[in-house]
Protein backbone atom coordinates (compact mmCIF):
# COMPACT_ATOMS: atom_id res chain seq x y z
CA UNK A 1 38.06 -7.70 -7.49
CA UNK A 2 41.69 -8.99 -6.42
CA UNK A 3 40.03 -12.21 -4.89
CA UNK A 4 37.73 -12.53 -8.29
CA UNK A 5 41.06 -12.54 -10.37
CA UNK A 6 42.70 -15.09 -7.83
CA UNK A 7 39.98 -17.30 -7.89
CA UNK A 8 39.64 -16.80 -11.78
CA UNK A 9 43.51 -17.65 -12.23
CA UNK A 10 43.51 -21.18 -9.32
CA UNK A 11 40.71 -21.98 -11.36
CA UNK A 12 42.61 -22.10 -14.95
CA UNK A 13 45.25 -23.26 -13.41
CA UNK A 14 43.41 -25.76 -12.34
CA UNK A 15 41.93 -27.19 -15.26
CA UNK A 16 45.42 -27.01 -17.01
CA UNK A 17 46.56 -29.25 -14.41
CA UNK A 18 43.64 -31.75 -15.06
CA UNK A 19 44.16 -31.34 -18.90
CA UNK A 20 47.72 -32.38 -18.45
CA UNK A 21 46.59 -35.25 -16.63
CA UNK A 22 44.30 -36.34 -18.80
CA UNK A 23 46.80 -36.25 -21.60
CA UNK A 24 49.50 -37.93 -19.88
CA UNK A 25 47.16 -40.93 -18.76
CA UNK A 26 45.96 -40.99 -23.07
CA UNK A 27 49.67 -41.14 -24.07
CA UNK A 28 50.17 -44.20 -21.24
CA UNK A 29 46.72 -45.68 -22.71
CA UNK A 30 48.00 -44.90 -26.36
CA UNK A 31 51.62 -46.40 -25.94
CA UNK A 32 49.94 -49.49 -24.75
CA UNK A 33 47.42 -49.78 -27.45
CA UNK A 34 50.37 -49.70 -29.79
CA UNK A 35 52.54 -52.17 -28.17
CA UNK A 36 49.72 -54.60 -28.00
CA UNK A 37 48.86 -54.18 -31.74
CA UNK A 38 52.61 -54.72 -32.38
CA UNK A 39 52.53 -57.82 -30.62
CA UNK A 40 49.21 -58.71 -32.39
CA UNK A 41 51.19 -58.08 -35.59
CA UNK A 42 53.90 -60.06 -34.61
CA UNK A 43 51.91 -63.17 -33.83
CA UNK A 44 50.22 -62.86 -37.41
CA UNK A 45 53.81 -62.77 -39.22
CA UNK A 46 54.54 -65.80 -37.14
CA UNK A 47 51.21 -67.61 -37.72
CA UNK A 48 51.29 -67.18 -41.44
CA UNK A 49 54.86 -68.12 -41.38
CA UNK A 50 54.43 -71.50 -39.23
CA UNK A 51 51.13 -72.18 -41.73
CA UNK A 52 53.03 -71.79 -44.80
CA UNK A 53 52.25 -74.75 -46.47
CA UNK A 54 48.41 -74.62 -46.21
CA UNK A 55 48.95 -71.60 -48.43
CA UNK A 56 52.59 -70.29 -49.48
CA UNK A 57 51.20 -68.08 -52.19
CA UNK A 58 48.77 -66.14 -49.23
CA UNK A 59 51.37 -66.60 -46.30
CA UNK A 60 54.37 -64.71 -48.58
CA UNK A 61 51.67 -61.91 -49.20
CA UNK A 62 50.98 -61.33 -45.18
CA UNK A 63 54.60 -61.48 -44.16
CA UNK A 64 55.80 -58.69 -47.42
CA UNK A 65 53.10 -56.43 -46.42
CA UNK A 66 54.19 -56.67 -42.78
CA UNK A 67 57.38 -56.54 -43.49
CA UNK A 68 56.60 -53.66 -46.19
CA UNK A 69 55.04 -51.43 -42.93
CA UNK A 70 57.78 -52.30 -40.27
CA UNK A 71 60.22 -51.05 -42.65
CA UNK A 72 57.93 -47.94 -43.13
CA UNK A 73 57.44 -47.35 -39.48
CA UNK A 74 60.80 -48.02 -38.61
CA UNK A 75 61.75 -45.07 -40.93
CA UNK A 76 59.37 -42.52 -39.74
């Protein structure tokens, strides 16, 4: 019965271990997902800023709305 109950608790503790694992490699996975979509982000601001004069009217709208959710995420 003892060993039943050890085995039962290296078992859970176990597959905490491996759930924390698995979390902490989805927050490294996550973390880079969003840096990569800032820098994606960043590039558009930059593109629609350089193209301006194609289309001022559609370039001011891209660069207030990012501008609009920076200031957004910035605050939390």
């Amino acid at each position: 019965m003892r060993t039943a109950l050890l085995a039962l608790w290296f078992a859970v503790f176990l597959a905490s271990l491996g759930a924390a694992g698995a979390a902490f490699v989805h927050a490294g996975r996550l973390r880079r997902e969003k840096a990569a979509l800032r820098d994606l982000v960043a590039r558009l601001k930059d593109l629609a800023w350089d193209q301006r004069e194609l289309d001022p009217h559609l370039s001011t709208i891209i660069i207030d709305e990012i501008r609009t959710y920076e200031k957004k995420e910035l605050r939390g």
